[in-house]
Structure formats: structure tokens, C-alpha cells
Protein backbone atom coordinates (compact mmCIF):
# COMPACT_ATOMS: atom_id res chain seq x y z
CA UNK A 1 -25.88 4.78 -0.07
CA UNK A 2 -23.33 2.75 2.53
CA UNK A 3 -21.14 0.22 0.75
CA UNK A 4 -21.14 -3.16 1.17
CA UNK A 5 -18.84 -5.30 3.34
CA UNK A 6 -17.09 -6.34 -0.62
CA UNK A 7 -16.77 -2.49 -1.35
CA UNK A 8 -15.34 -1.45 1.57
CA UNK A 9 -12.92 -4.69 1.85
CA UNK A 10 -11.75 -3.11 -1.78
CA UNK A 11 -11.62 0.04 -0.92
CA UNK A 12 -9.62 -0.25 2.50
CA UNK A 13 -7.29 -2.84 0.78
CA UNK A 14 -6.76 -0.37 -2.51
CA UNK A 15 -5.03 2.33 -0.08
CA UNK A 16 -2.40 0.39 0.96
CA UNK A 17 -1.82 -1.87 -2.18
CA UNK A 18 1.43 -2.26 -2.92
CA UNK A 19 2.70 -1.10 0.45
CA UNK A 20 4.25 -2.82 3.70
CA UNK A 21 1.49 -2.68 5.88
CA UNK A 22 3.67 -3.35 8.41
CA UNK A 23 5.19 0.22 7.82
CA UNK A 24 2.71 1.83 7.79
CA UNK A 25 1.29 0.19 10.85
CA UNK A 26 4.70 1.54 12.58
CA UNK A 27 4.73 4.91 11.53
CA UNK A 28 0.56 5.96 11.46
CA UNK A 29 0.83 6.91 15.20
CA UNK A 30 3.82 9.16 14.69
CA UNK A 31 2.07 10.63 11.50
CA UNK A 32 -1.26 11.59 13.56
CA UNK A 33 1.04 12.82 16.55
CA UNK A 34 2.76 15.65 14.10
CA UNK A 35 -0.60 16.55 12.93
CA UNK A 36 -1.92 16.85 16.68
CA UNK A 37 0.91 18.54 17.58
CA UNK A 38 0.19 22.35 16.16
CA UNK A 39 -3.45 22.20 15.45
CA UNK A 40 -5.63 23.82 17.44
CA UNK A 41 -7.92 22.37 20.18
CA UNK A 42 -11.16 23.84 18.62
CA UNK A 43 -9.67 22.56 15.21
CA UNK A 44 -9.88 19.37 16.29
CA UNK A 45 -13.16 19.00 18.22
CA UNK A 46 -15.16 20.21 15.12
CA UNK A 47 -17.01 18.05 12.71
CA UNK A 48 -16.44 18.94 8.97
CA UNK A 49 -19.55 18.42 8.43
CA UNK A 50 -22.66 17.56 10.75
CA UNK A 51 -22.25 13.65 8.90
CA UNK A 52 -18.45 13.47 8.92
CA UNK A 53 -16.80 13.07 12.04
CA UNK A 54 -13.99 15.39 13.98
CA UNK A 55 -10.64 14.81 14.27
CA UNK A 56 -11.11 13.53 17.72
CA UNK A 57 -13.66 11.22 16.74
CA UNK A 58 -11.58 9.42 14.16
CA UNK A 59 -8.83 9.03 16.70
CA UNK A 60 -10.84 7.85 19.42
CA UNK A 61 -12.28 5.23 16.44
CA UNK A 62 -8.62 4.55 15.74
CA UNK A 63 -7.91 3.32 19.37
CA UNK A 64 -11.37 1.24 19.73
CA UNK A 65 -10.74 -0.37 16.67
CA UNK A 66 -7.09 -1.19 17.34
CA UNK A 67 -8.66 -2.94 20.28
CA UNK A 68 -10.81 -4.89 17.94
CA UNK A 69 -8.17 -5.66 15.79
CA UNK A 70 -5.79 -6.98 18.67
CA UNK A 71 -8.59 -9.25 19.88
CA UNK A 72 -9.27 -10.30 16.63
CA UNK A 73 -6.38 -11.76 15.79
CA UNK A 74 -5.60 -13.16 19.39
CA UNK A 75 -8.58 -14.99 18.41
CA UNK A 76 -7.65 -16.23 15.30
CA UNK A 77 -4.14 -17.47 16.46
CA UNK A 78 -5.46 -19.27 19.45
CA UNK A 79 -8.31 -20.68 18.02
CA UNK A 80 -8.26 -20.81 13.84
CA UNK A 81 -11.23 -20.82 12.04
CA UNK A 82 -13.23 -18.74 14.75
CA UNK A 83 -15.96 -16.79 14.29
CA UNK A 84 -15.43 -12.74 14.19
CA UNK A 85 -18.02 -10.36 15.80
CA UNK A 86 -18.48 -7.39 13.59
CA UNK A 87 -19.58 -4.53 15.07
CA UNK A 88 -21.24 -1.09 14.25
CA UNK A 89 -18.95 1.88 14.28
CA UNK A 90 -21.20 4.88 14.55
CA UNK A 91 -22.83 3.25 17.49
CA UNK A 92 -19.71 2.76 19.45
CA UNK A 93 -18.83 6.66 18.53
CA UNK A 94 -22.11 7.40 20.34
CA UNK A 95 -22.67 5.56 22.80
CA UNK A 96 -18.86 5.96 23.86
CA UNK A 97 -18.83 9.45 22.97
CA UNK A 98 -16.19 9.73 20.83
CA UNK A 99 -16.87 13.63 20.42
CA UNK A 100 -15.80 14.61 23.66
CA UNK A 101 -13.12 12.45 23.68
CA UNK A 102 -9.43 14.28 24.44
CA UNK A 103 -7.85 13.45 20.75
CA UNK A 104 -4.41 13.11 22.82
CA UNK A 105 -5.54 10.80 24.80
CA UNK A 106 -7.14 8.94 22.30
CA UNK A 107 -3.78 8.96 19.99
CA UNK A 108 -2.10 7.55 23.87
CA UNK A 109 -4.52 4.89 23.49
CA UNK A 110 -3.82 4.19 20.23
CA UNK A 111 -0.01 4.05 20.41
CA UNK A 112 -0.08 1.78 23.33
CA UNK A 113 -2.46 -0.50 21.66
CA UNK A 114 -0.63 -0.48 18.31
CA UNK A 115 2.51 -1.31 19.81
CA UNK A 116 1.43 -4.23 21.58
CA UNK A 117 0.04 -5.57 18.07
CA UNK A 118 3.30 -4.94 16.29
CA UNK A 119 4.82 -6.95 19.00
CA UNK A 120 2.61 -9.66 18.62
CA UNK A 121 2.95 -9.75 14.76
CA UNK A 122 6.16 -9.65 14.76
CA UNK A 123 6.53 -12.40 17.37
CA UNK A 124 4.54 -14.85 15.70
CA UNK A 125 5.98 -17.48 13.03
CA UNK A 126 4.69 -16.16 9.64
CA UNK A 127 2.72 -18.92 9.00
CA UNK A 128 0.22 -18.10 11.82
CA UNK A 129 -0.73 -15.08 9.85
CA UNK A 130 -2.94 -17.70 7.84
CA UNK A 131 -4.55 -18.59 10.41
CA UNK A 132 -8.17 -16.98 9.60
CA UNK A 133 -11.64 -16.62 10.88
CA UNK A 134 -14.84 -16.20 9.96
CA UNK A 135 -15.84 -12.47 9.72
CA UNK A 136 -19.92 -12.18 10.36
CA UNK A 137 -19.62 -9.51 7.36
CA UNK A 138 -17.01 -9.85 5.41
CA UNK A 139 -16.28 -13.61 5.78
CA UNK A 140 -13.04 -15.44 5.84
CA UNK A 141 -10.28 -12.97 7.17
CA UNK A 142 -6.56 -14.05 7.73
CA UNK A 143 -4.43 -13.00 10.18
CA UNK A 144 -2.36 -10.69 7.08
CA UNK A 145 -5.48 -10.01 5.59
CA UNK A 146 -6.40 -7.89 8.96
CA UNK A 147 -2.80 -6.62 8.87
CA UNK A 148 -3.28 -5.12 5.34
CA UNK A 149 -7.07 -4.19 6.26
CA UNK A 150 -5.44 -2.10 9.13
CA UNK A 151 -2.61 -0.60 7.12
CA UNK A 152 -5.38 0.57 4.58
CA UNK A 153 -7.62 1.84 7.43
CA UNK A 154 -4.92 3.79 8.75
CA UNK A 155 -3.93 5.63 5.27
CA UNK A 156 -7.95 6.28 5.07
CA UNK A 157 -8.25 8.19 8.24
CA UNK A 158 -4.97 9.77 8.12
CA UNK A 159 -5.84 11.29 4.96
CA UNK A 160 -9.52 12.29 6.66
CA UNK A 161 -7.20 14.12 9.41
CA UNK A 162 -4.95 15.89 6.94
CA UNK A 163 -7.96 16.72 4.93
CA UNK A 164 -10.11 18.49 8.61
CA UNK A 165 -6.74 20.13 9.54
CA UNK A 166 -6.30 21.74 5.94
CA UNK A 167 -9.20 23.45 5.77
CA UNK A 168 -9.90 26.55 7.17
């Protein structure tokens, strides 16, 4: 059964309780390169499991949805109160083919767009990061609130990547 938009807005959030999201934001990238680094191409091409995605799928998810995420709260800042498009992950993964995606270049991707959202966050008076919009799913979403919902994302796929890699 898929959770709902509350569950998963728990879930996500749970992982990075009690955290700085903004560290973990900073050091994901540099996590996911070590892993990369020594694990073999074949390693990370293959699906756990015909329903659970590859280690080059989650990456290439990490770098679309970093994308979203940077628009996102673009959005928010310049215009508070806006609506927010969800969208449907498994979709994008195949209609953009995140299988045969090159996991380095996805984790390229990634860096480069996580950077440039770490410099806007950090740019940005703190009290833009309640500035919110309206999430079609999950409804009203702050600026920190996507911060921490990214931190948490992060932690969940990095553990899904040290989990693949682990296993024989």
C-alpha cells in the first residue's frame, strides 16, 4: 500500500529530526561520492529488486528532484503563498530513464544543483524561509520546511545506497 502525502511528510521529516539539515544538505553529495567511488559499475546499474530501484536510479532521482526543490523555493521567495506542482516520481524515472543513467554524472548533476541551493539559502534573510506555498499534496510548505524535507530525503536514499552497495 503507498503512503499518504501525511505519512511520507512524517516519515521524511523523522530521519533528519533533530539534525541541521543544513549539514546534511552540505555533506550528502560527498557521502554518495565515497560510496561511488569503489563500487563497481555493474553494482550500481542493478536493481535490488525488480520494484526497488538501482543505485543509479536514486541518484539520477536525487539530481531531478534537487531541481524541483531549487524551483520550488525560487518560487516561494519570489512569489509567497504560490501554488506547488507535485509531481510523480516513478514516471519521471521512466520516461527520463533514470536506469541508464551514468550514476557519476547524475551525482555531477546533483552537486552542481545542490550547491547553487546552499548558496541561495544561505543568502537569503532567515525570515524568507517562512515564506511558504501551497503544495498540491501535501499543502502548506515553508521555505525550512523544504529544507528539512530535503535533509530527510537525503538520509533516506543515502541509506537505500549503503544498503544496494552492502549486499552482495
Amino acid at each position: 500500500m503507498k503512503e499518504t502525502a501525511q505519512e511520507y511528510t512524517a516519515r521524511i521529516l523523522g530521519y533528519q529530526e533533530g539534525t541541521d539539515p543544513l549539514k546534511i544538505l552540505r555533506s550528502t553529495p560527498g557521502k554518495i561520492e565515497r560510496l561511488l567511488r569503489t563500487a563497481p559499475r555493474r553494482k550500481l546499474m542493478s536493481r535490488p529488486e525488480p520494484s526497488r530501484w538501482s543505485v543509479a536510479e536514486i541518484v539520477a532521482h536525487l539530481a531531478d528532484t534537487e531541481l524541483v526543490g531549487g524551483f520550488r523555493m525560487r518560487m516561494i521567495i519570489g512569489d509567497n503563498g504560490t501554488t506547488i506542482q507535485a509531481f510523480d516520481q516513478d514516471v519521471w524515472a521512466e520516461k527520463f530513464e533514470y536506469a541508464r543513467r551514468d550514476p557519476k554524472k547524475s551525482l555531477d548533476r546533483y552537486r552542481a544543483l545542490r550547491e547553487n541551493n546552499l548558496a541561495l539559502i544561505t543568502s537569503i534573510p532567515k525570515s524568507l524561509w517562512q515564506n511558504y506555498g501551497m503544495h498540491a499534496e501535501r499543502g502548506k510548505e515553508t521555505v525550512e520546511r523544504i529544507i528539512q524535507m530535503y535533509a530527510g530525503h537525503d538520509l533516506n536514499h543515502l541509506r537505500q545506497i549503503e544498503k544496494i552497495l552492502r549486499h552482495k
